[in-house]
C-alpha atoms as a PDB file:
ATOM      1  CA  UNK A   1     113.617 129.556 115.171  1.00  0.00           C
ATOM      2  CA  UNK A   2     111.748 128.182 112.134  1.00  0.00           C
ATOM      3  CA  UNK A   3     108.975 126.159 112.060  1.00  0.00           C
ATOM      4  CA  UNK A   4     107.503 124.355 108.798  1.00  0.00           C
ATOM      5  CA  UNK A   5     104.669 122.425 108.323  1.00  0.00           C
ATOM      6  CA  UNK A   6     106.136 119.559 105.755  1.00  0.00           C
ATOM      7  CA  UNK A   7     105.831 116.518 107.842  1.00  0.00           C
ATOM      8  CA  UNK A   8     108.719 114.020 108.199  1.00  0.00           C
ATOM      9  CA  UNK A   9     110.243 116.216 105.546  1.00  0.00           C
ATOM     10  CA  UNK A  10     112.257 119.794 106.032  1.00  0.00           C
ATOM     11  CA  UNK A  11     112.037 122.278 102.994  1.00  0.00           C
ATOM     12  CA  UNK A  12     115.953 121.530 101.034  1.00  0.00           C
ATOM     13  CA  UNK A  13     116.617 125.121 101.566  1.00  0.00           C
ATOM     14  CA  UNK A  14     116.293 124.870 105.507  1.00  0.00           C
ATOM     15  CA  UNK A  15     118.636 121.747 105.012  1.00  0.00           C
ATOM     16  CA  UNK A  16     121.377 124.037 103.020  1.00  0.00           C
ATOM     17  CA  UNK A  17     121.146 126.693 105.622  1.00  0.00           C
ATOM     18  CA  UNK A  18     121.817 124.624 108.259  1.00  0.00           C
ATOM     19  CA  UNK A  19     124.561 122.995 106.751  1.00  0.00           C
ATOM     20  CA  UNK A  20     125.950 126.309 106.243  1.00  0.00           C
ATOM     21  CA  UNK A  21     125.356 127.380 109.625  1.00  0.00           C
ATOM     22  CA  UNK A  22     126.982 123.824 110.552  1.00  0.00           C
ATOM     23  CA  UNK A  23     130.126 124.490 109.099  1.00  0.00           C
ATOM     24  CA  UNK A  24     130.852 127.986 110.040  1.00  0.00           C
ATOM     25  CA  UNK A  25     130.083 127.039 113.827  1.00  0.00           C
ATOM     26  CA  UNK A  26     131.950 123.760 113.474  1.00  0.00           C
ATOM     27  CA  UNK A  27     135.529 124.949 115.225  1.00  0.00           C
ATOM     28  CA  UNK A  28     133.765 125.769 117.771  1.00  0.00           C
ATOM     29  CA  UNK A  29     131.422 122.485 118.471  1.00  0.00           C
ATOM     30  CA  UNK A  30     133.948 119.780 117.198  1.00  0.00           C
ATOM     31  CA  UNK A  31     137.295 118.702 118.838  1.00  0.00           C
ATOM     32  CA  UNK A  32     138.712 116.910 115.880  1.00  0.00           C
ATOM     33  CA  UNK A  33     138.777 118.137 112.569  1.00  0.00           C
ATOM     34  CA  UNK A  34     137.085 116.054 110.048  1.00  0.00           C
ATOM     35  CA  UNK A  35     138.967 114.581 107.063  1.00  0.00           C
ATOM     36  CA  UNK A  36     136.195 113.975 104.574  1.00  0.00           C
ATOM     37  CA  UNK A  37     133.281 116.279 105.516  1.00  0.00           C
ATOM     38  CA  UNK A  38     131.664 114.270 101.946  1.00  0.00           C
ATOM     39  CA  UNK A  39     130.639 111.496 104.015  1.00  0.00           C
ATOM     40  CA  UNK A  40     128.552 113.635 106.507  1.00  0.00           C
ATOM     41  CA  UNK A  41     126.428 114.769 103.529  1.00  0.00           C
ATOM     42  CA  UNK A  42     124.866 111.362 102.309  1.00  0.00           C
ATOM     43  CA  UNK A  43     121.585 112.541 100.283  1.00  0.00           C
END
């Protein structure tokens, strides 16, 4: 777990580490593959 004390804002590395962590769990949460993982990242 990890806890930060930014409110209504998480630190942008937490963000990239959870993006990572994201995609290499993704085969096993998703049942479709995605075509155009771009327009899940909208910063």
């Amino acid at each position: 777990a990890r806890y930060t004390t930014n409110k209504g804002r998480l630190p942008d590395a937490l963000i990239e580490d959870m993006r990572q962590r994201f995609t290499d769990s993704e085969e096993y949460l998703t049942t479709r593959k995605v075509r155009d993982e771009e327009k899940f990242r909208k910063e």
